[in-house]
C-alpha atoms as a PDB file:
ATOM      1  CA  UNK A   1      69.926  84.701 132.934  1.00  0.00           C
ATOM      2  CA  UNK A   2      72.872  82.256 132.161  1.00  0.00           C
ATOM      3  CA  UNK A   3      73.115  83.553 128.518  1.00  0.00           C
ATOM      4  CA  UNK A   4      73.698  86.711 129.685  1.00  0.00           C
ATOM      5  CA  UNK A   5      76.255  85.912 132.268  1.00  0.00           C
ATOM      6  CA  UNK A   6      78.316  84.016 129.589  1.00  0.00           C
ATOM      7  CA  UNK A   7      78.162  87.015 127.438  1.00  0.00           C
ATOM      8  CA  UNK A   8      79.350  89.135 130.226  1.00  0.00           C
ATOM      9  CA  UNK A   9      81.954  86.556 131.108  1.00  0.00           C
ATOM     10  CA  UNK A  10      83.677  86.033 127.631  1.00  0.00           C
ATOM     11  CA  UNK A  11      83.873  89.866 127.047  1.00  0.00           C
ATOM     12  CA  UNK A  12      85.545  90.523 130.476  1.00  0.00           C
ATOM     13  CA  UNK A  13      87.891  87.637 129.455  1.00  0.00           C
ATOM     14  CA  UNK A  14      88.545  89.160 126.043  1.00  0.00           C
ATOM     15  CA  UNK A  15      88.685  92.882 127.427  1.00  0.00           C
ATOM     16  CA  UNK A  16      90.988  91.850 130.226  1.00  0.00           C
ATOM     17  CA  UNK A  17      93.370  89.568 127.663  1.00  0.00           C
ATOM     18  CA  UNK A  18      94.049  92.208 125.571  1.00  0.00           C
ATOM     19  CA  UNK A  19      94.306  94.681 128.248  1.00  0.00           C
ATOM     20  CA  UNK A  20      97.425  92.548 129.635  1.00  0.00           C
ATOM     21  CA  UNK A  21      98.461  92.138 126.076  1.00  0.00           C
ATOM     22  CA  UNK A  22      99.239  95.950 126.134  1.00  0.00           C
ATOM     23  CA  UNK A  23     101.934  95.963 128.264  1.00  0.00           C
ATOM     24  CA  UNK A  24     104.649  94.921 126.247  1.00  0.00           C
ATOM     25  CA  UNK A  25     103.783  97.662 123.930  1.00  0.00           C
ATOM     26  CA  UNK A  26     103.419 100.340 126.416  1.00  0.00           C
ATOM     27  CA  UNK A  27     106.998  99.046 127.831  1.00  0.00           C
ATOM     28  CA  UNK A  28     108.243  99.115 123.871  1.00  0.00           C
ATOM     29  CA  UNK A  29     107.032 102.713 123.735  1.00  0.00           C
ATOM     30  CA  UNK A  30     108.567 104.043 126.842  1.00  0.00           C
ATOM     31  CA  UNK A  31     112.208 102.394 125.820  1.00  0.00           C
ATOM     32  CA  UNK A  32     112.175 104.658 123.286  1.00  0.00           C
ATOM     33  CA  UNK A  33     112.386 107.464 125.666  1.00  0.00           C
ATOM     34  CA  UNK A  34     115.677 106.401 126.842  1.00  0.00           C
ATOM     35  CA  UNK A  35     114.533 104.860 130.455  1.00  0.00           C
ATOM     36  CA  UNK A  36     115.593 102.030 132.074  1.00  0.00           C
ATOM     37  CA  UNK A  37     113.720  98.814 133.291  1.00  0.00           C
ATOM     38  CA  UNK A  38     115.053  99.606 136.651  1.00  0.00           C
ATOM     39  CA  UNK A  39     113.101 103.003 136.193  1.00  0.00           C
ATOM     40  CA  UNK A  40     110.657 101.826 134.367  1.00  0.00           C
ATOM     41  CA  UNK A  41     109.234  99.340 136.513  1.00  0.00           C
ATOM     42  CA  UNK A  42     109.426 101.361 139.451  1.00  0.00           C
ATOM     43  CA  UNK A  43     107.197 103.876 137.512  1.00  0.00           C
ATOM     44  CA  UNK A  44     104.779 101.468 136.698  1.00  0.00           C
ATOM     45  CA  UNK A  45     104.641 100.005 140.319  1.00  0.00           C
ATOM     46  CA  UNK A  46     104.733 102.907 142.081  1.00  0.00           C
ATOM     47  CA  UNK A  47     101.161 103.974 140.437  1.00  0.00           C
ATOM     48  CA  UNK A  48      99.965 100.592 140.986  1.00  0.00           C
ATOM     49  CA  UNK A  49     100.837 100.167 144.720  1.00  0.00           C
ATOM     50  CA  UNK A  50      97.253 102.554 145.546  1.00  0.00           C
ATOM     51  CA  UNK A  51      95.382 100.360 143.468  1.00  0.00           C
ATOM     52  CA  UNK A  52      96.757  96.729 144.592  1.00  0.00           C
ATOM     53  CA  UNK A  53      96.675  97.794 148.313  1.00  0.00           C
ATOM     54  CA  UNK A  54      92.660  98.957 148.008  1.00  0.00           C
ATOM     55  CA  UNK A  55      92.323  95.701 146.307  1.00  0.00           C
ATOM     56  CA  UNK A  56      93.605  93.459 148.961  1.00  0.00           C
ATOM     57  CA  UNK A  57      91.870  95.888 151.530  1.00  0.00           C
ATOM     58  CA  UNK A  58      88.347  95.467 150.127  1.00  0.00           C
ATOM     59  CA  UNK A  59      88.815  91.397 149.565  1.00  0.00           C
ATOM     60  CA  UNK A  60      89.987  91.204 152.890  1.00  0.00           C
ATOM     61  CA  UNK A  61      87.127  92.604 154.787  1.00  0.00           C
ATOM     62  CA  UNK A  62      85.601  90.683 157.513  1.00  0.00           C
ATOM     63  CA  UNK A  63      88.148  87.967 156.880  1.00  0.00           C
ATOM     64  CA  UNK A  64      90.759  86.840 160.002  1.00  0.00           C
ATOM     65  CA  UNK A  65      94.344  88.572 159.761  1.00  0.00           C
ATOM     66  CA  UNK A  66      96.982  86.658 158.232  1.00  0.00           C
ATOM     67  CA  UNK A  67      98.880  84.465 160.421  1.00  0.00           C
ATOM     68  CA  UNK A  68     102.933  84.548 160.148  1.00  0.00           C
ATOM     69  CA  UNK A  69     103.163  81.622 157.690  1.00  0.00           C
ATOM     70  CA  UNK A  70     100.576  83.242 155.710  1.00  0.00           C
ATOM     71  CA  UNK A  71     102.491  86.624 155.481  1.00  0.00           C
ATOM     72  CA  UNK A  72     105.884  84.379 154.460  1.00  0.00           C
ATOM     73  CA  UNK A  73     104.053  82.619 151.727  1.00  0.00           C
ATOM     74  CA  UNK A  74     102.092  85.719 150.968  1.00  0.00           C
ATOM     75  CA  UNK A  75     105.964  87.533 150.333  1.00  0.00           C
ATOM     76  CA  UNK A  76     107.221  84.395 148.396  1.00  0.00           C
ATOM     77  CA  UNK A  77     104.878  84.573 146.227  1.00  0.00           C
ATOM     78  CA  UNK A  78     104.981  88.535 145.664  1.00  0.00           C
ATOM     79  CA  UNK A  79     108.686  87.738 145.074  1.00  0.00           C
ATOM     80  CA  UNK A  80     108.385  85.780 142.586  1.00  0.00           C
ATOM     81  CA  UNK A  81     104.882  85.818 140.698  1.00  0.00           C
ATOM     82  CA  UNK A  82     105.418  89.712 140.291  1.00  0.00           C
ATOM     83  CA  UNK A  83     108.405  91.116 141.633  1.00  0.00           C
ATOM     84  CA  UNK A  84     110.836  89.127 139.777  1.00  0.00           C
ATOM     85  CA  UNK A  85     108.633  87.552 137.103  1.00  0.00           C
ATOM     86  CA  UNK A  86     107.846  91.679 135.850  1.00  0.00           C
ATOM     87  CA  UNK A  87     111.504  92.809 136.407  1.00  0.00           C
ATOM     88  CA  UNK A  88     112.895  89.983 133.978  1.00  0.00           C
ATOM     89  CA  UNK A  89     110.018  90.663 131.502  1.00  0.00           C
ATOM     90  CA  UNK A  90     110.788  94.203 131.301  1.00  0.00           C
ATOM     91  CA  UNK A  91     114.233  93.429 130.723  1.00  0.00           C
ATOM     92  CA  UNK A  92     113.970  91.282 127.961  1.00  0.00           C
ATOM     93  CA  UNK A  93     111.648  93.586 126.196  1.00  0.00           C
ATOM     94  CA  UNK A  94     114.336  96.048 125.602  1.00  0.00           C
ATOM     95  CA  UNK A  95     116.140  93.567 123.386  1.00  0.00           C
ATOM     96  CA  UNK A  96     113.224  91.340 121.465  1.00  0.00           C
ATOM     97  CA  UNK A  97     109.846  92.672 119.894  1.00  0.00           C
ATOM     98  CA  UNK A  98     106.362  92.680 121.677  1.00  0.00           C
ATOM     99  CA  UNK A  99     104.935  89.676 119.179  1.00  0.00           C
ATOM    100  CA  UNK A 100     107.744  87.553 120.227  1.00  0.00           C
ATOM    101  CA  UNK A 101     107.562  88.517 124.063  1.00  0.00           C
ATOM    102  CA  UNK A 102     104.489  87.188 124.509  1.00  0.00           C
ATOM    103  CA  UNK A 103     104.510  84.101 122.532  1.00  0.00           C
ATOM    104  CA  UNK A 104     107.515  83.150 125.189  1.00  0.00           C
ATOM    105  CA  UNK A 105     105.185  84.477 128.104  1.00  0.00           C
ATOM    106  CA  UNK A 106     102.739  81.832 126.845  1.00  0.00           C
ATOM    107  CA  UNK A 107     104.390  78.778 127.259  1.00  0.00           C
ATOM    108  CA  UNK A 108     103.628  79.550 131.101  1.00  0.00           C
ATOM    109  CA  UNK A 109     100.900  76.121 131.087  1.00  0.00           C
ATOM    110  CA  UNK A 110     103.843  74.211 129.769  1.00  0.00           C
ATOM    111  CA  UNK A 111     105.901  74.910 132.742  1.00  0.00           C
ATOM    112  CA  UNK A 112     103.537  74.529 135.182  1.00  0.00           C
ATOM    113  CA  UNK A 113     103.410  70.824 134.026  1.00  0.00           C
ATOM    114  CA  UNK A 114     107.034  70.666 134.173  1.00  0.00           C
ATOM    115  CA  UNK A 115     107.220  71.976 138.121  1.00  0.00           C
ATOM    116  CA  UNK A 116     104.569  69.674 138.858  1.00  0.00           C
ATOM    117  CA  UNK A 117     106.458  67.025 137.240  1.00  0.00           C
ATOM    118  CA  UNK A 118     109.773  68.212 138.988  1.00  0.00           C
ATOM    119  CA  UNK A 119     107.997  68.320 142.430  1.00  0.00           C
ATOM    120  CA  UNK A 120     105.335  66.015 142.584  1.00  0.00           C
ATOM    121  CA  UNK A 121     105.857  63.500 139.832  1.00  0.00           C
ATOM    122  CA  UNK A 122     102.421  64.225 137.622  1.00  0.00           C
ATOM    123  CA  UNK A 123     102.990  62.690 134.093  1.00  0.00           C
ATOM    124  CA  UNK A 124     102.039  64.624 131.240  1.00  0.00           C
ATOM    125  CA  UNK A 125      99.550  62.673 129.099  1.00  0.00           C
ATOM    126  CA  UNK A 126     100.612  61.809 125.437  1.00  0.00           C
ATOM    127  CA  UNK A 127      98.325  64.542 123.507  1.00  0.00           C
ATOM    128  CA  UNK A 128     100.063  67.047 126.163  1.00  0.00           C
ATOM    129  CA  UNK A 129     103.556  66.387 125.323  1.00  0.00           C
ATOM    130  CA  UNK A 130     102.407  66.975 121.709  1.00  0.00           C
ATOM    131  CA  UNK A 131     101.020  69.969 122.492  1.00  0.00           C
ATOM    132  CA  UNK A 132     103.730  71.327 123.976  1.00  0.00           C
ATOM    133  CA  UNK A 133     106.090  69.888 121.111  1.00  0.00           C
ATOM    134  CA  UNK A 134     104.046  72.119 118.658  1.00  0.00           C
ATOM    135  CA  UNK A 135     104.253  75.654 121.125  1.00  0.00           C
ATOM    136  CA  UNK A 136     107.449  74.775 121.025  1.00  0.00           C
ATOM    137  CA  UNK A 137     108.375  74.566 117.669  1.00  0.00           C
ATOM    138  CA  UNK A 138     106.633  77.940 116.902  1.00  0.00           C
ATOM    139  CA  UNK A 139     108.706  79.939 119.774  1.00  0.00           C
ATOM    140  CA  UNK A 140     111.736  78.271 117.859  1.00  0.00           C
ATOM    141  CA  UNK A 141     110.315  79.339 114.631  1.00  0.00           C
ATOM    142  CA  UNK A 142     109.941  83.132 115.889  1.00  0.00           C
ATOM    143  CA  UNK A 143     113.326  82.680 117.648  1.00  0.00           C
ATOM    144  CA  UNK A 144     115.034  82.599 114.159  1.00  0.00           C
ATOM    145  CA  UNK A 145     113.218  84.905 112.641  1.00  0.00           C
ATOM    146  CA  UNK A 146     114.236  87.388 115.570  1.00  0.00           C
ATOM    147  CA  UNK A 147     117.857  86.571 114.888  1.00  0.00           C
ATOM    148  CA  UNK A 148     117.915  86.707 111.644  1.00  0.00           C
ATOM    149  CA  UNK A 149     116.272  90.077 111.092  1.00  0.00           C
ATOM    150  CA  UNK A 150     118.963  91.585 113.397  1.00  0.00           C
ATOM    151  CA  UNK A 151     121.705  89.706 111.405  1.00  0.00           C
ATOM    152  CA  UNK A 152     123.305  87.540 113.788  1.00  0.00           C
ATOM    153  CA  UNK A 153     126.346  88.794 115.690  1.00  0.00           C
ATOM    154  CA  UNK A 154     126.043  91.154 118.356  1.00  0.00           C
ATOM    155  CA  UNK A 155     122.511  91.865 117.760  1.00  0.00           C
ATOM    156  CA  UNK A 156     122.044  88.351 117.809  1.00  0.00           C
ATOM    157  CA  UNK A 157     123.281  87.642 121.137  1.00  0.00           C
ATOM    158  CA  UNK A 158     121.129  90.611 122.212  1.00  0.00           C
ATOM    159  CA  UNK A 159     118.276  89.089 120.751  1.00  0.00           C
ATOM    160  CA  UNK A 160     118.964  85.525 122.527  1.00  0.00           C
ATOM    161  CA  UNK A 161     119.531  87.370 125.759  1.00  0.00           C
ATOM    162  CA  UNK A 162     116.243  88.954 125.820  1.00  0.00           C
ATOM    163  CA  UNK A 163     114.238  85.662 124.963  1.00  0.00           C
ATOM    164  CA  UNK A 164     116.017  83.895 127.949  1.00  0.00           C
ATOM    165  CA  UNK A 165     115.474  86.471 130.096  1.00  0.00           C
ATOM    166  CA  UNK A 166     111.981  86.658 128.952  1.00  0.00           C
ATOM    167  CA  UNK A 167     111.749  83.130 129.484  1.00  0.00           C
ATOM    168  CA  UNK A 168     112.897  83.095 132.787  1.00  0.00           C
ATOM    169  CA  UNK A 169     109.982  85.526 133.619  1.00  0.00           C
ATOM    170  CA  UNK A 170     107.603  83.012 132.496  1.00  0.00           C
ATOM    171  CA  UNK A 171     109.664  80.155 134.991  1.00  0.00           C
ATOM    172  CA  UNK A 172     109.236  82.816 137.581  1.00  0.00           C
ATOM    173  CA  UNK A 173     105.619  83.215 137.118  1.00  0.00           C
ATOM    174  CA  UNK A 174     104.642  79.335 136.759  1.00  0.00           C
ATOM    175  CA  UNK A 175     106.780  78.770 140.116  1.00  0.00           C
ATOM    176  CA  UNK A 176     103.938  81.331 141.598  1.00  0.00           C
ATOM    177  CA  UNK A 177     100.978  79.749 139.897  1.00  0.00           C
ATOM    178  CA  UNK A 178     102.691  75.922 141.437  1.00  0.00           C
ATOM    179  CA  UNK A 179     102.477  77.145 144.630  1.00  0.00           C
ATOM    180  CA  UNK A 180      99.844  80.165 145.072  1.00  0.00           C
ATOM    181  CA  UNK A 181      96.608  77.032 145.463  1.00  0.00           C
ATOM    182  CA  UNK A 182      97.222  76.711 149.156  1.00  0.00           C
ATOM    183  CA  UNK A 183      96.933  80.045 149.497  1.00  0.00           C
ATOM    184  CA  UNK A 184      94.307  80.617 147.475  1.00  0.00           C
ATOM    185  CA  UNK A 185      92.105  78.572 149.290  1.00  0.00           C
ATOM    186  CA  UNK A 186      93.315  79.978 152.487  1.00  0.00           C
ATOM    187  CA  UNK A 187      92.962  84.026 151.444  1.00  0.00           C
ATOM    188  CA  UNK A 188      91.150  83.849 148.575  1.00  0.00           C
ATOM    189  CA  UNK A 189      91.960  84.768 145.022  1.00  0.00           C
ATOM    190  CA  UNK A 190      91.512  88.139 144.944  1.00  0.00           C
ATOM    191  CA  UNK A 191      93.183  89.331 148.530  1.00  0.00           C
ATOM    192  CA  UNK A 192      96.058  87.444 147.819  1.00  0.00           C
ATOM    193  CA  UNK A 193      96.565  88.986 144.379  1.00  0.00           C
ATOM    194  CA  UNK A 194      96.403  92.562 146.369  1.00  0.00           C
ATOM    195  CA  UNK A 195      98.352  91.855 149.207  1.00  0.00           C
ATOM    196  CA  UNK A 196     101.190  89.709 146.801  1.00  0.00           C
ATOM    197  CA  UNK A 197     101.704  92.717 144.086  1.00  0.00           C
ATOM    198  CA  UNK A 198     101.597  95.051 146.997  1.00  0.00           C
ATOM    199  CA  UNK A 199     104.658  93.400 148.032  1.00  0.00           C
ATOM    200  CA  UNK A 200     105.808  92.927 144.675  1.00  0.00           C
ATOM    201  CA  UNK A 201     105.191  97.062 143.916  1.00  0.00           C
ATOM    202  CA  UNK A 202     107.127  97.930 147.771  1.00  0.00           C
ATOM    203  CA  UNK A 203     110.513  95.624 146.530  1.00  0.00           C
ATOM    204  CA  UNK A 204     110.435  97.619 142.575  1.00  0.00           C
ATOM    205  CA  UNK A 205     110.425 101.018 144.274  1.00  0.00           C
ATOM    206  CA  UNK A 206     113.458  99.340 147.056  1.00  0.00           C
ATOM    207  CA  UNK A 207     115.375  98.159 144.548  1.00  0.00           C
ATOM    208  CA  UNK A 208     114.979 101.499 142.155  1.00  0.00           C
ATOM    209  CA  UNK A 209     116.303 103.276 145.168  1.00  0.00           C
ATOM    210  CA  UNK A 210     118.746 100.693 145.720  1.00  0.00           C
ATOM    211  CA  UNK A 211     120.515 100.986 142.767  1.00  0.00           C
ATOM    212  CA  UNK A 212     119.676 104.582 141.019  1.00  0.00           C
ATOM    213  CA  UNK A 213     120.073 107.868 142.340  1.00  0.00           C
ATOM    214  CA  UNK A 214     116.980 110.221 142.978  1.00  0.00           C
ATOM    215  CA  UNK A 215     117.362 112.094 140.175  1.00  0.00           C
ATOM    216  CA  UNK A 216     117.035 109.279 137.598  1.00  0.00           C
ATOM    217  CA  UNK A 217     113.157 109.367 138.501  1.00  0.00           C
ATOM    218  CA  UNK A 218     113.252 113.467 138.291  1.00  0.00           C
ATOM    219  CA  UNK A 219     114.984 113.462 134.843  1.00  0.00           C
ATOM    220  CA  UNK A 220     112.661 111.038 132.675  1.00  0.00           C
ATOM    221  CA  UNK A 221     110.494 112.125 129.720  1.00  0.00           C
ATOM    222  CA  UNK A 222     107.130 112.972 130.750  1.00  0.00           C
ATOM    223  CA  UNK A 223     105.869 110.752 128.114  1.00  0.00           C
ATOM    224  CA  UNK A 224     107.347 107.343 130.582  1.00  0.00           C
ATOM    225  CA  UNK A 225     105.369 109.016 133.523  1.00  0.00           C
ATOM    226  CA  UNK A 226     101.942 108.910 131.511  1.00  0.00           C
ATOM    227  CA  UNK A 227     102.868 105.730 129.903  1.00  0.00           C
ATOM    228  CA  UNK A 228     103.125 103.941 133.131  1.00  0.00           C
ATOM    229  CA  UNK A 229     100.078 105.216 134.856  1.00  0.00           C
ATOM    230  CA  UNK A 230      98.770 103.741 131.823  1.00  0.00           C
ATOM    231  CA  UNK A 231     100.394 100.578 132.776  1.00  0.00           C
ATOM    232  CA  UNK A 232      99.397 100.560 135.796  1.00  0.00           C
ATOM    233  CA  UNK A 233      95.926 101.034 135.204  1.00  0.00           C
ATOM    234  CA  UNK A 234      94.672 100.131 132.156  1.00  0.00           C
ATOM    235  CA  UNK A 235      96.931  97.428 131.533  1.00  0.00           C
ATOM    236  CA  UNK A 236      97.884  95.680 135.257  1.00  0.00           C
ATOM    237  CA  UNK A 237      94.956  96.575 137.684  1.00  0.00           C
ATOM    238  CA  UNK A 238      92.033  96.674 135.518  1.00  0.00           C
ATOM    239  CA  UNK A 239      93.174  93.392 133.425  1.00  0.00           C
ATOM    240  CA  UNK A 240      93.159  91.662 137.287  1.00  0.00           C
ATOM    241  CA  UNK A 241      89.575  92.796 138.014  1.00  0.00           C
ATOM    242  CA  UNK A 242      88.185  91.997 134.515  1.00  0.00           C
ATOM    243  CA  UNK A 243      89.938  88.249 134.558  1.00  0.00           C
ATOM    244  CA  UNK A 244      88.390  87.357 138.312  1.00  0.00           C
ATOM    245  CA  UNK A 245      85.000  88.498 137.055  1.00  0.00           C
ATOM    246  CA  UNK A 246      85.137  86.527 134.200  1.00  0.00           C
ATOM    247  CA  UNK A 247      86.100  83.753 136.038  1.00  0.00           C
ATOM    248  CA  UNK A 248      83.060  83.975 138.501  1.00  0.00           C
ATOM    249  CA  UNK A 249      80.421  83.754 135.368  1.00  0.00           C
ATOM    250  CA  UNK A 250      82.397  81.195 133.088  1.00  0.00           C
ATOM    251  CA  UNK A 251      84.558  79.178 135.204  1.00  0.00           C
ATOM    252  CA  UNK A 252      88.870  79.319 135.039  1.00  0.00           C
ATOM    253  CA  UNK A 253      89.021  76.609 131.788  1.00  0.00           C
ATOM    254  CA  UNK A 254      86.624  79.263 129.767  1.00  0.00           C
ATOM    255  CA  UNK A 255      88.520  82.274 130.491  1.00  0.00           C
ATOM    256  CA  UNK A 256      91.529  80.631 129.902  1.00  0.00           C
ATOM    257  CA  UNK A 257      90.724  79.364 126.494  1.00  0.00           C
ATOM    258  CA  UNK A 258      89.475  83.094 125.741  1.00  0.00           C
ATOM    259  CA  UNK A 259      92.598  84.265 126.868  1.00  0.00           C
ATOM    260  CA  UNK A 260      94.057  83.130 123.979  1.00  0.00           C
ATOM    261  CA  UNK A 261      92.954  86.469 122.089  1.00  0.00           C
ATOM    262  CA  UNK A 262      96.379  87.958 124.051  1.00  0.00           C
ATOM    263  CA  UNK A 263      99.182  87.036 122.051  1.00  0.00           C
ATOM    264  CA  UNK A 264      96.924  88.094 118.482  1.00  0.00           C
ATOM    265  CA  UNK A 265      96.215  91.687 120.401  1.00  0.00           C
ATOM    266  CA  UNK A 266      99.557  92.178 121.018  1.00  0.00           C
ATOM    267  CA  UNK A 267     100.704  91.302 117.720  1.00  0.00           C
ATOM    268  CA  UNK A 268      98.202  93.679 115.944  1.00  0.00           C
ATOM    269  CA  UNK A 269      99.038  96.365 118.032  1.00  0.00           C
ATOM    270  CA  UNK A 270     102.990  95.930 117.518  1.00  0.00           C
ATOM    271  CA  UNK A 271     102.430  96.144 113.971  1.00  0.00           C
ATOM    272  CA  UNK A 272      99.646  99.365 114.170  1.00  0.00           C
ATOM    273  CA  UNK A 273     101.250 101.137 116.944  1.00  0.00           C
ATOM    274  CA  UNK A 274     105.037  99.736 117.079  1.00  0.00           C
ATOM    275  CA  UNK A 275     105.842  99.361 112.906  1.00  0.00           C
ATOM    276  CA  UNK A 276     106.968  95.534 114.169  1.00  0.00           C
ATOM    277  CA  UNK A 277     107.179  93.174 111.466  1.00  0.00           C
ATOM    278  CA  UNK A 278     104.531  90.566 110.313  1.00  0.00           C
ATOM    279  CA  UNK A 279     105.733  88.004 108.213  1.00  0.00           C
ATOM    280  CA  UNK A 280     104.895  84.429 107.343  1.00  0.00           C
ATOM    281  CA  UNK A 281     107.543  83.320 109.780  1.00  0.00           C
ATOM    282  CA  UNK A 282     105.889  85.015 112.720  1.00  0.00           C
ATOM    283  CA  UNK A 283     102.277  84.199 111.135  1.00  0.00           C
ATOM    284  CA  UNK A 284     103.137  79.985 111.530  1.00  0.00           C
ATOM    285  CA  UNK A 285     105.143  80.527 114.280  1.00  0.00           C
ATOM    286  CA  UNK A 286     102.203  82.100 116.494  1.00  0.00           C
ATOM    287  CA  UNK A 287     100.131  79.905 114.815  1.00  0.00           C
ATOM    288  CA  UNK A 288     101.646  76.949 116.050  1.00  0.00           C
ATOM    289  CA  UNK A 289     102.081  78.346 119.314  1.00  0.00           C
ATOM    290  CA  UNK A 290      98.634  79.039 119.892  1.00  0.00           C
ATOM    291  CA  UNK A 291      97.125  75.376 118.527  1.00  0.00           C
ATOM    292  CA  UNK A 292      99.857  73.860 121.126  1.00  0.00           C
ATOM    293  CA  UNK A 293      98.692  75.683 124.074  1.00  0.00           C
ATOM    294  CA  UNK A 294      94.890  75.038 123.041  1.00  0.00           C
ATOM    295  CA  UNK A 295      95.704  71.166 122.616  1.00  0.00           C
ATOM    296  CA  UNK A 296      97.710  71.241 126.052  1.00  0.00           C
ATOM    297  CA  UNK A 297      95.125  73.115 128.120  1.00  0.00           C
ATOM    298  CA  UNK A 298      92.193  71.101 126.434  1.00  0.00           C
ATOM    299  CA  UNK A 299      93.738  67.579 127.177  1.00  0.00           C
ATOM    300  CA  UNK A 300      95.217  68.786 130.211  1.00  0.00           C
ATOM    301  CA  UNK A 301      91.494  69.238 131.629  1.00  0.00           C
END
């Protein structure tokens, strides 16, 4: 029945939202452990490589193998739609709070616009560019708010480095959604989310062993080993799964409107399980983040 399939649809969409929405406080929880995002990620990554690589193993049964130019495109975007875009997101999570993390995170529709503008020349209609004016305006709201409760200075500049650092995830990740179509059509959704955080999880665990020694992963709290299987699971694979079945019964547009439930979720749960701060300021601020991105997505369709 097609009632039931939309009812299916909208509560993957909503389940899988706010399962993504958990990572930033599942990364907030495991700072306070005294790890690393180096370490961190790796953690997270190495649990998920299993998980990712049965993925792209199942979607790709029956298909042809990959040609060479898939395989480069295939790394590219592993590069940078995971590998980097996670690694810079963890980063700036050690310096701003989960609320304001993922208000920067999404502005991502925004800068798709802008790389299509920058590469193909698409013009962004009038009720877009007010759109984006208004997300804009509450990240900027939230942005002083941040500095100000740390009281300028030092913590400041802390503050300002994690937001552009945060920010440059959500570049990184846009630059994969710009160019992952072609391949999408070519692999399919699904395999080429597998095979491109597979790739994504192998260059976290190089670069961990790369730049710590072995016993950095030995000596960490057990809590950060628990909290990214958690991660991984709950909060990276699952999510995946939940978002391409929602898309199957109610269509991309749908599950992207209902994935506006993420940034509330993660707000919530900074203030229930974090003690962040919810105040008027980060009330309008998410507010007006939120009606932008609905205006810009709706007129962008």
């Amino acid at each position: 029945m097609p009632g039931k399939g939309l009812a299916s649809g909208l509560i993957l969409a909503t389940l899988g939202a706010v399962a993504f929405s958990g990572k930033a406080i599942i990364v907030k929880l495991a700072y306070r452990h005294g790890v690393d995002a180096v370490t961190l990620i790796m953690f997270r990554m190495l649990f998920a490589l299993p998980l990712f690589a049965v993925m792209a193993w199942w979607a790709g049964r029956g298909k042809p193998p990959l040609t060479r130019r898939d395989w480069f495109g295939v790394v590219g975007l592993g590069f940078s739609g995971y590998y980097l875009a996670s690694f810079l997101d963890f980063a700036g999570l050690a310096y701003i709070s989960a609320s304001f993390e993922r208000l920067i995170l999404y502005l991502n529709p925004t800068l798709v616009l802008l790389f299509g503008w920058l590469l193909y020349g698409r013009r962004a209609s009038r009720a877009q560019m007010i759109g984006m004016a208004i997300s804009y305006a509450g990240v900027a709201l939230v942005f002083g708010h941040e500095i100000w409760t740390v009281g300028g200075g030092a913590g400041g500049q802390l503050a300002a480095w994690g937001a552009f650092l945060c920010f440059l995830s959500a570049i990184s990740y846009a630059g994969y959604l710009v160019y992952s179509g072609e391949f999408v059509k070519r692999l399919g959704s699904l395999r080429l989310v597998g095979l491109a955080t597979s790739v994504a999880c192998v260059l976290c665990i190089a670069q961990f062993l790369l730049l710590r020694p072995m016993s950095a992963a030995l000596t960490v709290a057990p809590e950060v080993v628990w909290l990214s299987v958690l991660n991984a699971t709950l909060c990276t694979a699952v999510p995946v799964l939940m978002v391409m079945m929602a898309i199957e019964r109610i269509g991309a547009a749908v599950a992207a409107q209902t994935g506006m439930i993420g940034p509330l979720s993660t707000i919530l749960m900074g203030v229930v399980i974090l003690d962040e701060p919810f105040t008027a300021w980060i009330a309008a601020g998410t507010v007006l983040v939120i009606a932008g991105i609905f205006v810009f997505t709706r007129t962008g369709r």
